[in-house]
Every structure is written in C-alpha cells, then in structure tokens.
N, C-alpha and C. Protein backbone atom coordinates (compact mmCIF):
# COMPACT_ATOMS: atom_id res chain seq x y z
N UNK A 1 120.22 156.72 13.09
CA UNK A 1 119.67 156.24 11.84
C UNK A 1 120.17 154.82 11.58
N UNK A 2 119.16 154.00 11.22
CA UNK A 2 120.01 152.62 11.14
C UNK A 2 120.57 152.48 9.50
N UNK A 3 121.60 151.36 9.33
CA UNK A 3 122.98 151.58 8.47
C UNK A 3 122.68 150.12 7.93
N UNK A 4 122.04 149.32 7.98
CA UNK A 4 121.78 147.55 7.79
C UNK A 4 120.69 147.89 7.16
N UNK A 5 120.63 146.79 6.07
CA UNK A 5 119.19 146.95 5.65
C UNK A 5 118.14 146.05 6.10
N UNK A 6 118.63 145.20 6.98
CA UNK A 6 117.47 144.62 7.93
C UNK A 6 117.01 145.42 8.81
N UNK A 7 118.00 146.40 9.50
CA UNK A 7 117.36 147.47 10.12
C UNK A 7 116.37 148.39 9.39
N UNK A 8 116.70 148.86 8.36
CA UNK A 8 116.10 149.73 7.61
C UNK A 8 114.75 148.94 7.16
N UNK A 9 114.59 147.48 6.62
CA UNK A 9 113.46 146.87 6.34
C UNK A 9 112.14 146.61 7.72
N UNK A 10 113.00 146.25 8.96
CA UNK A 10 112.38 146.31 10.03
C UNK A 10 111.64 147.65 10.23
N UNK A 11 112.49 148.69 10.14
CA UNK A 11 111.57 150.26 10.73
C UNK A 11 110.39 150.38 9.54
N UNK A 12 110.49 149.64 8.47
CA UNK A 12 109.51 149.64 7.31
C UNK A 12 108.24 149.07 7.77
N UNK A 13 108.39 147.57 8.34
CA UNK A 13 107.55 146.80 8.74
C UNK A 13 106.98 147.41 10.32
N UNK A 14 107.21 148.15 11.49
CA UNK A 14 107.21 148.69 12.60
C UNK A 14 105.95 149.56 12.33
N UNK A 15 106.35 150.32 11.51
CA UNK A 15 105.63 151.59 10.52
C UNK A 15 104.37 151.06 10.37
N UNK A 16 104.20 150.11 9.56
CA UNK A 16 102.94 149.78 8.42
C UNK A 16 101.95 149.08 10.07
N UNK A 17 102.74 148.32 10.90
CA UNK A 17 102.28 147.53 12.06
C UNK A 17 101.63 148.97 13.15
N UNK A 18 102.46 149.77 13.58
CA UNK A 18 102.16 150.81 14.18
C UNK A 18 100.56 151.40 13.75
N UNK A 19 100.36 151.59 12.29
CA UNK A 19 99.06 152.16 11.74
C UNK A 19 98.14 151.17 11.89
N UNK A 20 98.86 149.27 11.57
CA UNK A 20 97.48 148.81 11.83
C UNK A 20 96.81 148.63 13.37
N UNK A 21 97.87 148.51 14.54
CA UNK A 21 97.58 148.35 15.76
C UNK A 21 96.82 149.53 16.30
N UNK A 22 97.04 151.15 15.93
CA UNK A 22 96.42 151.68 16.14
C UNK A 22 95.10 151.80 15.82
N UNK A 23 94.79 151.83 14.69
CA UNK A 23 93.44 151.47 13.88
C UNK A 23 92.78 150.49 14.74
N UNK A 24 93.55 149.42 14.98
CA UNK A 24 92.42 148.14 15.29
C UNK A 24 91.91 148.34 16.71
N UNK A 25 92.88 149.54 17.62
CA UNK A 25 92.87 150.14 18.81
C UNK A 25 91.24 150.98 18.72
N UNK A 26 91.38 151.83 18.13
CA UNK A 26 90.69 153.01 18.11
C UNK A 26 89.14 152.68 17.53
N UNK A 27 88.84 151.07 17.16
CA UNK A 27 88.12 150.60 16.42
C UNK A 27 87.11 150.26 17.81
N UNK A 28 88.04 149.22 18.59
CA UNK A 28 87.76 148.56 19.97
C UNK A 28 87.25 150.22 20.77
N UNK A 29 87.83 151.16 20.58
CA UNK A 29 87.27 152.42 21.74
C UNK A 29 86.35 152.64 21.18
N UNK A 30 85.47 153.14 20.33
CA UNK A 30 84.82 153.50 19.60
C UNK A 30 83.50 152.51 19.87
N UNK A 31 83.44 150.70 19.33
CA UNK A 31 82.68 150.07 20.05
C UNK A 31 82.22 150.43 21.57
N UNK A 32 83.34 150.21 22.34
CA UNK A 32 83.13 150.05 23.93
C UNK A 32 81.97 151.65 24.07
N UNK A 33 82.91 152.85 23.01
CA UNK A 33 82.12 154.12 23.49
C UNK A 33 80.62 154.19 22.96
N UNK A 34 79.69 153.39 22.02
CA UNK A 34 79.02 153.61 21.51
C UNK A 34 78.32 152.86 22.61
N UNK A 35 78.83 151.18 23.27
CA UNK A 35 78.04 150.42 24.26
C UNK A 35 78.23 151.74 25.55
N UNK A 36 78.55 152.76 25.55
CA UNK A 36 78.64 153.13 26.64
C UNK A 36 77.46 154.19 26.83
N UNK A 37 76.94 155.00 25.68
CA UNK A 37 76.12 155.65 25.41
C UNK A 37 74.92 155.12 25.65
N UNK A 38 74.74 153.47 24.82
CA UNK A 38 73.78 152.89 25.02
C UNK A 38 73.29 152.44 26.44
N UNK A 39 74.06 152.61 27.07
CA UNK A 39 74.05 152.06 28.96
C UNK A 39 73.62 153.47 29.17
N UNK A 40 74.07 154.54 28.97
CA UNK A 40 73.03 155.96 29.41
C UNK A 40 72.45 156.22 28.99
N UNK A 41 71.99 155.63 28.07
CA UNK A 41 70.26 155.91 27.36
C UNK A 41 69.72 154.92 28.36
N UNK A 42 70.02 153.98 28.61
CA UNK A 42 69.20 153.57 29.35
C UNK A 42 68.37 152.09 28.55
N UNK A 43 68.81 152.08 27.35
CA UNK A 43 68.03 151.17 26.72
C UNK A 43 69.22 149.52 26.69
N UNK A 44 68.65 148.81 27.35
CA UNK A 44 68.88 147.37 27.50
C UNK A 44 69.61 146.59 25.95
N UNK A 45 68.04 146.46 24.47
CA UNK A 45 68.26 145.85 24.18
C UNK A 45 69.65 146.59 23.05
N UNK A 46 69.62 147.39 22.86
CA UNK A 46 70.70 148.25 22.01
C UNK A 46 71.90 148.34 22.93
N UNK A 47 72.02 148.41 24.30
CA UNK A 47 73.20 147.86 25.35
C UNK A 47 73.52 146.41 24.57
N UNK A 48 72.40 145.45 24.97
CA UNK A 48 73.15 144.51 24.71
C UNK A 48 73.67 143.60 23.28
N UNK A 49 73.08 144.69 22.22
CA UNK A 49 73.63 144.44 20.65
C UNK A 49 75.08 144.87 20.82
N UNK A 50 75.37 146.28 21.58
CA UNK A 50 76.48 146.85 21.47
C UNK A 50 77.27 146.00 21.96
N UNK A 51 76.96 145.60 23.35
CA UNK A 51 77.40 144.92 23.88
C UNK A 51 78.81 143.48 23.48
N UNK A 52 77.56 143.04 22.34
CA UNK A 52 78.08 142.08 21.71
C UNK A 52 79.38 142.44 20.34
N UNK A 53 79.13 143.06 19.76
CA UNK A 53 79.69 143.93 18.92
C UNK A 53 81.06 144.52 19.67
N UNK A 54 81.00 145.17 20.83
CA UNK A 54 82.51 145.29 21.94
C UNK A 54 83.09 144.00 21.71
N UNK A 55 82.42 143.37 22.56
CA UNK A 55 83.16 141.50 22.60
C UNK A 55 83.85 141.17 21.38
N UNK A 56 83.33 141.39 19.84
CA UNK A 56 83.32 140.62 18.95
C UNK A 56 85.02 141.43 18.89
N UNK A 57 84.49 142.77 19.07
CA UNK A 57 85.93 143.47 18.12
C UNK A 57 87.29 143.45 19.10
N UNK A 58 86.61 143.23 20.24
CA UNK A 58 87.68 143.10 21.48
C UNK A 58 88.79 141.25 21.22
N UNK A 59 88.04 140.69 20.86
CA UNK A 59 88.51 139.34 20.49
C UNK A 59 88.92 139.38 19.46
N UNK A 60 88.65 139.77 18.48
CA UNK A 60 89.58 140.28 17.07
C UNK A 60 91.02 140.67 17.35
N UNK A 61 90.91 141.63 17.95
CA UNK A 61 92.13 142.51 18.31
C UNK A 61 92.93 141.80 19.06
N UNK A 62 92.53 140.90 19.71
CA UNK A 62 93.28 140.33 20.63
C UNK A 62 94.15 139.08 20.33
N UNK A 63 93.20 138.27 19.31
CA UNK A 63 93.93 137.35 18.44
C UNK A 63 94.88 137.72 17.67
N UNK A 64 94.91 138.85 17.19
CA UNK A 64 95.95 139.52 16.45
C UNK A 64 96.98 140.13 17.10
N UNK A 65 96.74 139.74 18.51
CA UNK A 65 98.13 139.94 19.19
C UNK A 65 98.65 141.79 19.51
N UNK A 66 97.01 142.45 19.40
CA UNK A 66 97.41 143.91 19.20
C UNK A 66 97.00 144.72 20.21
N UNK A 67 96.29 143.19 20.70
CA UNK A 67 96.26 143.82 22.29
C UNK A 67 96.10 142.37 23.29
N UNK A 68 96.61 142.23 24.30
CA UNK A 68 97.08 140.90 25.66
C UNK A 68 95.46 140.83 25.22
N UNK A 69 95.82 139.15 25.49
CA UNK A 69 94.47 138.57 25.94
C UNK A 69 93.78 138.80 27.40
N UNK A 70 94.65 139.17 28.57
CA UNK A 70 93.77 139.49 29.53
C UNK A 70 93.31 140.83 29.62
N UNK A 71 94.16 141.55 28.94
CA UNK A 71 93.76 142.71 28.84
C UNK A 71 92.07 143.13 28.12
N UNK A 72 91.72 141.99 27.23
CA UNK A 72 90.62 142.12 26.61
C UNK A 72 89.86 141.29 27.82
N UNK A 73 90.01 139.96 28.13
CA UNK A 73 89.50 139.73 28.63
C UNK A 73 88.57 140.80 30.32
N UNK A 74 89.49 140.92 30.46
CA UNK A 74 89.48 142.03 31.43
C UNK A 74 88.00 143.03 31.14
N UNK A 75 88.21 143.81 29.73
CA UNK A 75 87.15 144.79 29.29
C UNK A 75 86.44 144.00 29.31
N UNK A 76 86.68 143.08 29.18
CA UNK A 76 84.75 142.23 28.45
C UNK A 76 84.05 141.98 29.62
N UNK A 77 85.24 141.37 30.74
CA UNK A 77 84.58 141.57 32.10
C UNK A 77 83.79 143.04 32.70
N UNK A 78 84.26 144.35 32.67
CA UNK A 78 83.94 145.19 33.29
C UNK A 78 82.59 145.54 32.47
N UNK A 79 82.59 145.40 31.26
CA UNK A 79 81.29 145.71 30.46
C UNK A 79 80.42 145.17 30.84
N UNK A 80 80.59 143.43 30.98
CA UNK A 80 79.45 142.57 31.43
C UNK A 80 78.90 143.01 32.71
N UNK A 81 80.01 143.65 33.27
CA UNK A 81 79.48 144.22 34.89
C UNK A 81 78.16 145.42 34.77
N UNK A 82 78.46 146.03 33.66
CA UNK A 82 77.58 147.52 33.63
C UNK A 82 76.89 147.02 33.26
N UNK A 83 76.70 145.93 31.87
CA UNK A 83 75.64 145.37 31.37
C UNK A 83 74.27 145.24 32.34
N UNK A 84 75.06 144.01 33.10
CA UNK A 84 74.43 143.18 34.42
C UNK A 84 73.62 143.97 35.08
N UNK A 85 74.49 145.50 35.39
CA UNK A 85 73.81 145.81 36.57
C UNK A 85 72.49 147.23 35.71
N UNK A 86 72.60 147.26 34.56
CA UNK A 86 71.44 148.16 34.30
C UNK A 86 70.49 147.12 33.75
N UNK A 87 70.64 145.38 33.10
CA UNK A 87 69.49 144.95 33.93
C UNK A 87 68.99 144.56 34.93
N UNK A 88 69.82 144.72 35.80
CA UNK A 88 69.32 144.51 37.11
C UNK A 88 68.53 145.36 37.48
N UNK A 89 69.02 146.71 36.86
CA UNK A 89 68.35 147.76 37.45
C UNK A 89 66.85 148.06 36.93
N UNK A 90 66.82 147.90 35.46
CA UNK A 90 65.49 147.62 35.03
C UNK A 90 64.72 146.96 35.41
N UNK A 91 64.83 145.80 35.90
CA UNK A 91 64.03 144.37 36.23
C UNK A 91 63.72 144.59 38.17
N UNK A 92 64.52 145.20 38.66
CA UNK A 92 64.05 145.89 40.05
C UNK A 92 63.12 147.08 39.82
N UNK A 93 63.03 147.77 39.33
CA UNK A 93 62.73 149.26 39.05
C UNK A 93 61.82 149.56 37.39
C-alpha cells in the first residue's frame, strides 16, 4: 500500500487514465469490427465509410498517446490491405 501522498495521488491519476485508455481502446475495436463486417458483406462503399471512420479513431487514440503510433499506423496499413483487395476483387469479378 503506498504511505506518500504523491504515491497515493499518482494511483488516483493511474485509475481515472486506466478507464480512459481502455475506453478509447475498445472504441478503436469496435470501429475496425464494424469495417470488418462491412468487408463480409461484401459492400465496398460502406467498407470504405467504415473504413475511414477506423483511420479517424485510430489517429485519435494515437495522438493521445494511448496507443504507439506505429502500432496504429500498422492497423491502418492492414485495413487498407483488405480494403484494396475486395476492390480489387469487385472490379475483376
């Protein structure tokens, strides 16, 4: 148990940070899962609204330091990949 009250003010501030990082976490899954649905429907232009909407909240989060910038960067890459390739796949097929 900490005995300082900077300790004790810190586990205060940890706390309140913990709920918002999670939140802003679970915000970003939630996007990515809704663009992910939209990629198995099969429908392009609602892929690529979602699409955008991932990006937006993925860069949010990331400026806020609540999640690495390559780490976002990264998702935004693999999305653009699925994106890419179901229009590819439309526009062949």
């Amino acid at each position: 148990m900490a005995h300082s009250l900077s300790s004790k003010k810190r586990i205060r501030q940890n706390a309140k940070k913990r709920v918002t990082n999670r939140a802003r976490k679970s915000a970003v899954k939630t996007e990515i899962r809704h663009f992910e649905k939209a990629l198995k429907d099969g429908n392009v232009e609602t892929a690529q609204q979602r699409f955008r909407l991932a990006v937006k909240r993925l860069d949010k989060t990331a400026s806020k330091s609540t999640m690495h910038k390559n780490t976002a960067a990264r998702k935004k890459s693999q999305l653009a990949r699925r994106l890419n390739a179901l229009i590819a796949k439309k526009a062949s097929g």
